[in-house]
N, C-alpha and C. Protein backbone atom coordinates (compact mmCIF):
# COMPACT_ATOMS: atom_id res chain seq x y z
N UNK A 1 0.83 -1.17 0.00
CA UNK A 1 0.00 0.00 0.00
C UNK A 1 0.88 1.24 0.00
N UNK A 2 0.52 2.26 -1.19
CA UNK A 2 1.06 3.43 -0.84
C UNK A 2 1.01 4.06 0.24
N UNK A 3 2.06 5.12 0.53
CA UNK A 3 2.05 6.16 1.87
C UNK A 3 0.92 7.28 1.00
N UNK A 4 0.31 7.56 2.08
CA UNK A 4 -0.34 8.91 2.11
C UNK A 4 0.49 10.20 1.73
N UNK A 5 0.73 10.74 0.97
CA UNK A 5 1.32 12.39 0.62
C UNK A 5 0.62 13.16 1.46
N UNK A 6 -0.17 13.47 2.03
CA UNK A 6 -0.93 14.40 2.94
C UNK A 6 -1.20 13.88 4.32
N UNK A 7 -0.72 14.25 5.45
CA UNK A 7 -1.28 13.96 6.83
C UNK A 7 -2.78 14.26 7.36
N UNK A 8 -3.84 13.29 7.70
CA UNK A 8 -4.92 13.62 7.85
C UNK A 8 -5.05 14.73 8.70
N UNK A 9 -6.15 15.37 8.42
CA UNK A 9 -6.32 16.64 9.42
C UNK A 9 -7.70 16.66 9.02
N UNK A 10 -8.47 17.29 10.82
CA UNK A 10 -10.10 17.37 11.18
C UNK A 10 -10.68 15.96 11.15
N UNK A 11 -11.73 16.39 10.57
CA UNK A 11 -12.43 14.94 10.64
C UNK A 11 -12.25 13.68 9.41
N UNK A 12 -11.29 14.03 8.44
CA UNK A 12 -10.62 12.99 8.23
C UNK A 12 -9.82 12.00 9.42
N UNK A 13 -9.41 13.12 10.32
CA UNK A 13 -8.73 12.21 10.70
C UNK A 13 -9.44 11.75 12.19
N UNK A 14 -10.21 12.10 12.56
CA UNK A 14 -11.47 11.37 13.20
C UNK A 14 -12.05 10.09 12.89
N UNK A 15 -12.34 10.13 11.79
CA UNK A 15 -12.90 9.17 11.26
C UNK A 15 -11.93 7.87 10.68
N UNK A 16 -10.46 8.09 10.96
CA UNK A 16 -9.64 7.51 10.66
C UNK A 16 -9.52 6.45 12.07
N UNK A 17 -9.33 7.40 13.08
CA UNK A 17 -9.25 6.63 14.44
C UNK A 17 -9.57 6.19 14.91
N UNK A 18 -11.70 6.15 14.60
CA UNK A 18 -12.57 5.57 14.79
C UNK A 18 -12.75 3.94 13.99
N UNK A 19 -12.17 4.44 12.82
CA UNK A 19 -12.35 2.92 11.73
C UNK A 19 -11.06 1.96 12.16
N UNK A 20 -9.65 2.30 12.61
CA UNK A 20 -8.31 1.83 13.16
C UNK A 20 -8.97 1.01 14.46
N UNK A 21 -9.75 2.00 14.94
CA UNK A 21 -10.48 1.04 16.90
C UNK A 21 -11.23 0.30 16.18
N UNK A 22 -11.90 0.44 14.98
CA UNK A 22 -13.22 -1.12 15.00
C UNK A 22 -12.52 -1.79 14.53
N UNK A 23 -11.56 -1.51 13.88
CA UNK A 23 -10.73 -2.54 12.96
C UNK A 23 -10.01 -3.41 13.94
N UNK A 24 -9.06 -2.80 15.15
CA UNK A 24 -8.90 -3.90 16.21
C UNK A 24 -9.86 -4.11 17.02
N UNK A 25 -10.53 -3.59 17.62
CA UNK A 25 -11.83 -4.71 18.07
C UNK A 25 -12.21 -5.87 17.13
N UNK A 26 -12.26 -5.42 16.24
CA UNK A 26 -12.52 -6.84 15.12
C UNK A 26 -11.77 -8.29 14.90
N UNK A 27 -10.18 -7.69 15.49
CA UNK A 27 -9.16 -8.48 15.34
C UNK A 27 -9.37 -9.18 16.76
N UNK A 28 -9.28 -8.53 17.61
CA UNK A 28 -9.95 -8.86 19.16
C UNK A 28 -10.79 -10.24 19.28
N UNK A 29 -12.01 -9.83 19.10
CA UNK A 29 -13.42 -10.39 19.07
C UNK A 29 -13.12 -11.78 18.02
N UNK A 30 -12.01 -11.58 16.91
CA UNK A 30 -11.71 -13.01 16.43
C UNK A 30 -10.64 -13.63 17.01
N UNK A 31 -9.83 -13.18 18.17
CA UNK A 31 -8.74 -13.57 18.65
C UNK A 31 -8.04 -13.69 18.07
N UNK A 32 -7.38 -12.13 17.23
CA UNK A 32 -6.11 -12.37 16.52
C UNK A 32 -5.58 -11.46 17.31
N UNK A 33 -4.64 -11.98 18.01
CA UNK A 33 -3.80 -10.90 18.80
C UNK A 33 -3.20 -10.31 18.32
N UNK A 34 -1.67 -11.12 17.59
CA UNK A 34 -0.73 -10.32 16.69
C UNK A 34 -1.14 -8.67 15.76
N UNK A 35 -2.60 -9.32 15.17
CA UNK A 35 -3.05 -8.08 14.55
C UNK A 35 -3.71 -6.81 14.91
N UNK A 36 -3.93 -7.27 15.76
CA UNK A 36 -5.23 -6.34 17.20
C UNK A 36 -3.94 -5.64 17.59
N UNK A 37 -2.89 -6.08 18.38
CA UNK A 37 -1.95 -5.37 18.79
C UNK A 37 -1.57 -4.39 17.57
N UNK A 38 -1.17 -4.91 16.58
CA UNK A 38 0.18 -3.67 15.58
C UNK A 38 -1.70 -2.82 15.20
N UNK A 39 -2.74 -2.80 14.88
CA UNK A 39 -3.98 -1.79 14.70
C UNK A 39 -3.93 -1.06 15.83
N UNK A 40 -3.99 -1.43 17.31
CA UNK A 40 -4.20 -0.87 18.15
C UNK A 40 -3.25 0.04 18.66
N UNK A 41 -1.89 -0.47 17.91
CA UNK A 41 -1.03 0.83 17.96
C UNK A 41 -0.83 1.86 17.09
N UNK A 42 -1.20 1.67 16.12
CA UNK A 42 -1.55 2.69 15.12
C UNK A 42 -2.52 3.52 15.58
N UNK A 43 -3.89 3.28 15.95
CA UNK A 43 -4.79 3.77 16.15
C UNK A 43 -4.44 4.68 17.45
N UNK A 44 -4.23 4.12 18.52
CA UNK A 44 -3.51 4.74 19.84
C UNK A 44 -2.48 6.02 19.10
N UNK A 45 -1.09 5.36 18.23
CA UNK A 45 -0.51 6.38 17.49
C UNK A 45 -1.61 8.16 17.30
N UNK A 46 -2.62 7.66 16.30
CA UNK A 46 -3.03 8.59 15.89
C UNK A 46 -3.93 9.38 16.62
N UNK A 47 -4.38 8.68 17.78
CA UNK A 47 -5.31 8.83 18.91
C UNK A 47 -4.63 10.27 19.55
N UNK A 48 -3.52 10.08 19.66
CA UNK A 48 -3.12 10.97 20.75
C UNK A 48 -2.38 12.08 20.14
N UNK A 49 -2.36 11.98 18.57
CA UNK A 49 -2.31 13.64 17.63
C UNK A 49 -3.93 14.74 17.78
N UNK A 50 -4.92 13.98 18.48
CA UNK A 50 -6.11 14.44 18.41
C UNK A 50 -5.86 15.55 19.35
N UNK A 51 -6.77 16.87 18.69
CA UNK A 51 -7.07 17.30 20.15
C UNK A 51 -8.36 17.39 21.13
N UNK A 52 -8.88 17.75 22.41
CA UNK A 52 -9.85 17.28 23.15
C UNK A 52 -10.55 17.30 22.69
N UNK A 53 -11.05 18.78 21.41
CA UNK A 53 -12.31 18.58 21.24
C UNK A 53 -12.41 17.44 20.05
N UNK A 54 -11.83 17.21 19.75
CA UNK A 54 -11.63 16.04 18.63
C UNK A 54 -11.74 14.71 19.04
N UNK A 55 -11.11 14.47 20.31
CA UNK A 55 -11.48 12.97 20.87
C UNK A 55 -12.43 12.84 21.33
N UNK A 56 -13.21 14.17 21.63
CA UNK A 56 -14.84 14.34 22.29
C UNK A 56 -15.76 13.60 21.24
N UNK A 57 -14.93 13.53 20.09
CA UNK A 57 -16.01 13.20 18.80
C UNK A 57 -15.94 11.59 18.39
N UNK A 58 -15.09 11.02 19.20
CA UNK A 58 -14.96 9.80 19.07
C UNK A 58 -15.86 9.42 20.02
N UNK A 59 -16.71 8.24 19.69
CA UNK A 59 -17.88 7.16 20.59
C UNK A 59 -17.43 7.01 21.90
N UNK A 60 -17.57 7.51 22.90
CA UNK A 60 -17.60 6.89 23.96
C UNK A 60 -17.04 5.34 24.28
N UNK A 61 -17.52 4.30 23.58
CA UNK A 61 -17.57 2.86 23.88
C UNK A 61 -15.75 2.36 22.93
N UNK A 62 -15.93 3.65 21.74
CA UNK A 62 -14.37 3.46 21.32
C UNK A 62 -13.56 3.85 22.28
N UNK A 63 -13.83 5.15 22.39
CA UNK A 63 -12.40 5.42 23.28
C UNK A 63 -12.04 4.14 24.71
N UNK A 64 -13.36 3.97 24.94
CA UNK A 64 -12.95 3.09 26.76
C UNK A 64 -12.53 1.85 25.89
N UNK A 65 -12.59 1.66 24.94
CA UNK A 65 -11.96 0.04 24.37
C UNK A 65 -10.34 0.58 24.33
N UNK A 66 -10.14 1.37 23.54
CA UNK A 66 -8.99 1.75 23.26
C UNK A 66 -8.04 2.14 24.45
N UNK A 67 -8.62 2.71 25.34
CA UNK A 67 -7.62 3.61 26.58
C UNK A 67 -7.86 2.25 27.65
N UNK A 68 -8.89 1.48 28.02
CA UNK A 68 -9.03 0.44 29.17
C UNK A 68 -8.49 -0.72 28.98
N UNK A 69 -10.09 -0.93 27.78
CA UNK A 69 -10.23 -2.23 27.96
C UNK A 69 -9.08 -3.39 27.21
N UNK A 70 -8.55 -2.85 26.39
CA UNK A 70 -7.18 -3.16 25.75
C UNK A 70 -6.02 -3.69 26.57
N UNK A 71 -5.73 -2.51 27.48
CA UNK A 71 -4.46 -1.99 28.30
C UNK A 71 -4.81 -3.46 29.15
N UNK A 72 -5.53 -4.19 29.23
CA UNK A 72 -5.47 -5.33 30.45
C UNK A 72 -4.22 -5.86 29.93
N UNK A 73 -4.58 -6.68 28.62
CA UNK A 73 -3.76 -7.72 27.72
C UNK A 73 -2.78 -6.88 27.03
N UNK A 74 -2.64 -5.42 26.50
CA UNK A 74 -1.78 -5.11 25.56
C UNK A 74 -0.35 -4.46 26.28
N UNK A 75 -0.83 -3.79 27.65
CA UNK A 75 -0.04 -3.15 28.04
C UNK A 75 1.29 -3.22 28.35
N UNK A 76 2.63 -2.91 28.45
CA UNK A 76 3.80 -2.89 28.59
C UNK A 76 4.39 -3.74 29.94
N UNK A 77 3.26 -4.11 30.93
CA UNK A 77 3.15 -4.94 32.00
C UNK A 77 3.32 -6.32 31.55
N UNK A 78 2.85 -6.31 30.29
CA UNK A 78 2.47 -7.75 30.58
C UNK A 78 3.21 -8.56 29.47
N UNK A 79 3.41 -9.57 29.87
CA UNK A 79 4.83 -10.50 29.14
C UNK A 79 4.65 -10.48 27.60
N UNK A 80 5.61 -10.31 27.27
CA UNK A 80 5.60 -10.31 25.15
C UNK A 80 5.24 -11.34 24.72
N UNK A 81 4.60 -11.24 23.38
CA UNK A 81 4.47 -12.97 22.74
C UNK A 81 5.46 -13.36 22.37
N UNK A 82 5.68 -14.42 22.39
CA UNK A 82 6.40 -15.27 21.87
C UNK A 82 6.96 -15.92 20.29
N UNK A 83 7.77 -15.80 19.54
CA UNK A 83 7.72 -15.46 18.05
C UNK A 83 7.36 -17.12 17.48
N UNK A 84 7.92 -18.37 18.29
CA UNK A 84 7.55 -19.64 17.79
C UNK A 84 8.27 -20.44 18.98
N UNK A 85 6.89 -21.02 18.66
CA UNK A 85 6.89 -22.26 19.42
C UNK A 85 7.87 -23.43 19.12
N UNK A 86 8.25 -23.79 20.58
CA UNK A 86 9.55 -24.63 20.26
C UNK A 86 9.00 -25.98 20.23
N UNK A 87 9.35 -26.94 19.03
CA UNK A 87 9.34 -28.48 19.33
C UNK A 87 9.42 -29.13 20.48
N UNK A 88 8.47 -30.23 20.99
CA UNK A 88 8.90 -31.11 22.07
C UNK A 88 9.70 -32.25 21.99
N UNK A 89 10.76 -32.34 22.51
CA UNK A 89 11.69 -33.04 22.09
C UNK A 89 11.56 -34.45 23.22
């Protein structure tokens, strides 16, 4: 996929941060971690170029997915995955 030539701005880019959170909830809800994680950091990424009144405009139920309910399993606390599983010998 090409890069973007223009950095979103307003409600482009609202609507960007909003579709990045359903997109990992989606990954979530099918238990793909690997992918839920690298969306949810993008989205977080772009989350926090917003300003207040701009995150005011994001759903309620997005933002607490994104800032909470995430942070149980994603957060920097908690042990890394693992890249492959080792044979039992």
């Amino acid at each position: 996929m090409a890069k973007q030539e223009k950095p979103l701005m307003g409600e482009a880019l609202v609507k960007e941060v909003c579709r990045r959170i359903r997109v990992a909830r989606s990954y979530w809800d099918a238990h793909n971690n690997a992918a839920c994680r690298g969306e949810r950091e993008r989205a977080l990424a772009l989350y926090d170029t917003l300003t207040q009144e701009q995150k005011e405009k994001i759903p309620q139920q997005l933002r607490v997915w994104l800032r909470y309910r995430s942070e149980k399993c994603f957060s920097a606390h908690r042990t890394p995955p693992k890249s492959k599983r080792q044979p039992k010998i």
